[in-house]
Protein backbone atom coordinates (compact mmCIF):
# COMPACT_ATOMS: atom_id res chain seq x y z
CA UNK A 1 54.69 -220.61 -50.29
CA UNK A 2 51.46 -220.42 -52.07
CA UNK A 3 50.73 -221.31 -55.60
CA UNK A 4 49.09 -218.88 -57.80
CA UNK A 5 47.02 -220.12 -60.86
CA UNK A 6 48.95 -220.28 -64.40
CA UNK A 7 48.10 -217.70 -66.74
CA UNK A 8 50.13 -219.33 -69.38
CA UNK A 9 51.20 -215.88 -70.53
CA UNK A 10 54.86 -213.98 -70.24
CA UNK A 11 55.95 -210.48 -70.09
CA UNK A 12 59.13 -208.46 -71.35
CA UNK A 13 59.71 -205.86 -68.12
CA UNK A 14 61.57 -202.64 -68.65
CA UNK A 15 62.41 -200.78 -65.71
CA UNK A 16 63.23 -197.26 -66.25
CA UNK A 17 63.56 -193.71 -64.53
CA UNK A 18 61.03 -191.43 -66.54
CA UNK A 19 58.89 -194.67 -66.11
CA UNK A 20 59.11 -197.20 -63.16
CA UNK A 21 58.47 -199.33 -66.00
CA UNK A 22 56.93 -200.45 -69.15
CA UNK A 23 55.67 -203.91 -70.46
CA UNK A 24 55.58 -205.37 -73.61
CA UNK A 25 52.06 -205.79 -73.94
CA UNK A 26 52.09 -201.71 -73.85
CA UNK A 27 50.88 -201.00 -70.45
CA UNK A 28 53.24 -198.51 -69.16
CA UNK A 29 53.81 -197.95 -65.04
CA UNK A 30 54.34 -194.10 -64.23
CA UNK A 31 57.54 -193.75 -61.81
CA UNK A 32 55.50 -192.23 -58.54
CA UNK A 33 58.40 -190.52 -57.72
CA UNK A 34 57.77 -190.07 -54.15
CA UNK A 35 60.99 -188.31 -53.14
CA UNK A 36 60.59 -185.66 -56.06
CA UNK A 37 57.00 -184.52 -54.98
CA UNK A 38 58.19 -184.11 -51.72
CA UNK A 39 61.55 -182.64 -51.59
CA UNK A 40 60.49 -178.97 -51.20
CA UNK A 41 59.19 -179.84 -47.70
CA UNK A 42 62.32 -181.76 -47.21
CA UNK A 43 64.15 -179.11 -48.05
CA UNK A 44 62.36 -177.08 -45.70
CA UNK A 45 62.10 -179.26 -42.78
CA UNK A 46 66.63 -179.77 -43.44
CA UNK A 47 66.80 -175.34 -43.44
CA UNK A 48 64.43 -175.34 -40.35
CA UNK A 49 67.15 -178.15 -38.49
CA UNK A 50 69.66 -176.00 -39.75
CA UNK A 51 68.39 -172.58 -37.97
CA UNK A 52 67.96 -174.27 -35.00
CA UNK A 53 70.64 -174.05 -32.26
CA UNK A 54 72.72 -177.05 -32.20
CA UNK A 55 71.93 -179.60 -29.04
CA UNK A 56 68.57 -177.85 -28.34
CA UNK A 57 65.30 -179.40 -27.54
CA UNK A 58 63.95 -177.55 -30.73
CA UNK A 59 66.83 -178.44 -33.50
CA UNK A 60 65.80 -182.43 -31.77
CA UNK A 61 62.28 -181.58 -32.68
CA UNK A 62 63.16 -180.49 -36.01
CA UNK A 63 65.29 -183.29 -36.59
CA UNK A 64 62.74 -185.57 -35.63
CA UNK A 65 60.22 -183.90 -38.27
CA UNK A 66 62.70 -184.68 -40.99
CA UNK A 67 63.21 -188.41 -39.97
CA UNK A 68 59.57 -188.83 -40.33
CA UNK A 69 59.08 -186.83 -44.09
CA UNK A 70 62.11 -189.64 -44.85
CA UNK A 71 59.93 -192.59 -43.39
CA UNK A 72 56.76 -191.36 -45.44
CA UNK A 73 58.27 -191.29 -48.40
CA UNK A 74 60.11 -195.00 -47.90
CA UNK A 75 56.53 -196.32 -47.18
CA UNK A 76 54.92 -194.79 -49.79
CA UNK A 77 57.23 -196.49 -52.40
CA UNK A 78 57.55 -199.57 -50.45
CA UNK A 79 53.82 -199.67 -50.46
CA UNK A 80 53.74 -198.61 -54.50
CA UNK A 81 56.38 -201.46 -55.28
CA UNK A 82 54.32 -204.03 -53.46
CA UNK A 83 51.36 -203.88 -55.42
CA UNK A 84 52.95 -202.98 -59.01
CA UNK A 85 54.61 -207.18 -57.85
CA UNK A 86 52.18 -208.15 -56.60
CA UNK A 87 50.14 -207.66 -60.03
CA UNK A 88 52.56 -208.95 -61.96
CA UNK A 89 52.99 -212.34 -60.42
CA UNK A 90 49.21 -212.62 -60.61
CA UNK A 91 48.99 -211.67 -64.42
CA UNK A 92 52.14 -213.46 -65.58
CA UNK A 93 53.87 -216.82 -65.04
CA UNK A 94 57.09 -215.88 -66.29
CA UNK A 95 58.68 -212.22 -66.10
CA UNK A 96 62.08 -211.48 -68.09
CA UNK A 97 64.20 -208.32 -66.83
CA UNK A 98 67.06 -207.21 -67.92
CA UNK A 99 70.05 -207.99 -65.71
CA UNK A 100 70.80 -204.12 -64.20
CA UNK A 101 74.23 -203.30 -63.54
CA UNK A 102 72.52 -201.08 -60.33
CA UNK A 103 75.48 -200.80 -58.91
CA UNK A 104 77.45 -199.06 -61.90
CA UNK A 105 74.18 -196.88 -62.53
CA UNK A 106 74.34 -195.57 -59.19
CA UNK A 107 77.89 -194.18 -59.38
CA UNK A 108 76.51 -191.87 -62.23
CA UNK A 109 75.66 -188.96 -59.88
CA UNK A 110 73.25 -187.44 -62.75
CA UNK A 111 71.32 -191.13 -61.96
CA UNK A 112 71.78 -192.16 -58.60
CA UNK A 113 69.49 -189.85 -56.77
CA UNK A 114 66.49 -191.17 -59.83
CA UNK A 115 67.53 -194.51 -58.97
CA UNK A 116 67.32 -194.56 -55.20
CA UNK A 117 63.74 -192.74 -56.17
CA UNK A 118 62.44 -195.34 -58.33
CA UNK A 119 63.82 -198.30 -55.90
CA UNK A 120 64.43 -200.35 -58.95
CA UNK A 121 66.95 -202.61 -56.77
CA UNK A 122 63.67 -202.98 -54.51
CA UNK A 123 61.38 -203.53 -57.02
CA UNK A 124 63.83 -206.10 -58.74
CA UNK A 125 64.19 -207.92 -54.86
CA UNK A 126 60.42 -208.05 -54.47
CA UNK A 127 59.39 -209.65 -58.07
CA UNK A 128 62.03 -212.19 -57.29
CA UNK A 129 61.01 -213.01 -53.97
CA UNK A 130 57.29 -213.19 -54.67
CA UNK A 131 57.37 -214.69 -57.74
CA UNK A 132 59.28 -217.37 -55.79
CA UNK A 133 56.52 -217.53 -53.21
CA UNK A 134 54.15 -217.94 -55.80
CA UNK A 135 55.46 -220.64 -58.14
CA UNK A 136 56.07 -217.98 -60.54
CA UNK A 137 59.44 -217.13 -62.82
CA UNK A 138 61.70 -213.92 -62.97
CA UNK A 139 64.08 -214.47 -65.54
CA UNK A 140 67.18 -211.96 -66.52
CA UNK A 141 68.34 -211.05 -69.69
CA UNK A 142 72.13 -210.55 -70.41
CA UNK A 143 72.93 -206.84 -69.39
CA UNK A 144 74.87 -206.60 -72.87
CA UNK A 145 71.91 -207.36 -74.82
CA UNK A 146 70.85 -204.08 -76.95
CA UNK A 147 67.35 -204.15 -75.49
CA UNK A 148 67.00 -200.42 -76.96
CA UNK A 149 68.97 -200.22 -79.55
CA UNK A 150 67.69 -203.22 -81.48
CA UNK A 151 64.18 -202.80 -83.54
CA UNK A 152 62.08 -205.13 -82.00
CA UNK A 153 60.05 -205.47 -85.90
CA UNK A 154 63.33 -206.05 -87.85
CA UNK A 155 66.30 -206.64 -85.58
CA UNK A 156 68.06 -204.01 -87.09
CA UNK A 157 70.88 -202.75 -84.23
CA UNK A 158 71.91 -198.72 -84.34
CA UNK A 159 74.94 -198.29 -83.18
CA UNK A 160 74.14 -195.31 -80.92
CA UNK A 161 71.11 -194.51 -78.72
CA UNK A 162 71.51 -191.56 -76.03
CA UNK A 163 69.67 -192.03 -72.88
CA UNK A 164 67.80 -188.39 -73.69
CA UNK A 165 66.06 -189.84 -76.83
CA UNK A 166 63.00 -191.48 -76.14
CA UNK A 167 61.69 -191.99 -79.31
CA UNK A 168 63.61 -192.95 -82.66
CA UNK A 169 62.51 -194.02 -85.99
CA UNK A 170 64.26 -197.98 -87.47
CA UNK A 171 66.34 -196.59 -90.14
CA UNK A 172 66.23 -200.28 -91.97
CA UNK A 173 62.22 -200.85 -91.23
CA UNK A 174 61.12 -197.22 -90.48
CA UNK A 175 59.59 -198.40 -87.32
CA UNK A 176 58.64 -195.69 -84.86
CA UNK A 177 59.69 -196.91 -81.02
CA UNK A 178 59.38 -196.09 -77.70
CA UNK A 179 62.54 -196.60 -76.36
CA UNK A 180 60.98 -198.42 -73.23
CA UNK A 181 58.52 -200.65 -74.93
CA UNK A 182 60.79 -201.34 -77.48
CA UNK A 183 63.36 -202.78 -75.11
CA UNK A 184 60.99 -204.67 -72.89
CA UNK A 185 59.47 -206.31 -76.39
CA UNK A 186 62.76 -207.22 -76.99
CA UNK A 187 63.42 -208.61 -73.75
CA UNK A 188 60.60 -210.65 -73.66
CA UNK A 189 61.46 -212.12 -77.43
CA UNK A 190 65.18 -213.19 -76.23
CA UNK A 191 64.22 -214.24 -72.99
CA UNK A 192 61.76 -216.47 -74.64
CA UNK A 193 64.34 -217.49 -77.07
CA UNK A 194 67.12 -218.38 -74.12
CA UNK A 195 64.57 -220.41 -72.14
CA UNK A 196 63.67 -222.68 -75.43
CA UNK A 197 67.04 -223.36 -75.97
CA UNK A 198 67.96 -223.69 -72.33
């Protein structure tokens, strides 16, 4: 392993599909959805095996074209989730995520295909692993916590928040949020709050 220097500072990390994901300090990390942008060709490359006749040296050809679109696309995220962890081990010391039931998420059909897309599971696996490298922390918040639903200027909790609304006003405060930043500020203030108190 290699040390990094200390930057002293800590970040709330909300990972997210219309977003890969959004810090507290406001900086907010477009999802490159790399499967999206190039499902049309996969789609047309999949018709194309399709046409061919089966056990031909053409339908192996085709085949072999779709393998690759698949490979491109698993580098390009690999290689987008690398450096997105990369800078956030060098900015931060400590980095508090919420802990992701992944697993239940990607039963919801609606959100598994956005989830394998994202590669939040990958990006989670790859801030752990170099933050260990680099004598950094990753830190995870309680999954029940109410990251979005909670103001992060007055606590106040409502009791519903659909995943469709991105944007919603703090009926006690009259705070205006953005769902994401709202729930990685507050993920950073109780993950801060945990690790005082042990």
């Amino acid at each position: 392993s290699q040390r990094l220097p200390l930057t002293s500072t800590s970040v709330g990390l909300d990972f997210g599909l219309s977003r890969l994901a959004t810090l507290s300090t406001g900086d907010l990390v477009a999802n490159p959805r790399h499967l999206a942008r190039r499902t049309r060709r996969l789609a047309l490359l999949q018709r194309n095996v399709a046409r061919k006749k089966k056990a031909s040296k053409r339908r192996a050809l085709a085949k072999r074209a779709v393998a690759r679109c698949h490979r491109k696309i698993s580098d390009a995220r690999k290689d987008a989730l690398n450096k997105l962890t990369k800078r956030l081990v060098v900015e931060f010391d400590t980095i508090f995520i919420e802990d992701l039931n992944l697993r239940g998420m990607a039963k919801n059909h609606s959100l598994a295909r956005s989830l394998s897309d994202a590669g939040i599971g990958m990006a989670i696996r790859m801030l752990e692993e170099k933050a260990e490298w680099y004598g950094k922390q990753v830190i995870r918040v309680d999954r029940w916590f109410p990251s979005s639903k909670m103001c992060s200027g007055c606590g106040h909790v409502v009791s519903a928040l659909p995943l469709q609304i991105r944007e919603w006003t703090c009926p006690s405060c009259g705070a205006i949020h953005d769902r994401d930043l709202n729930a990685a500020k507050n993920i950073l203030a109780v993950g801060q709050t945990v690790s005082a108190h042990g």
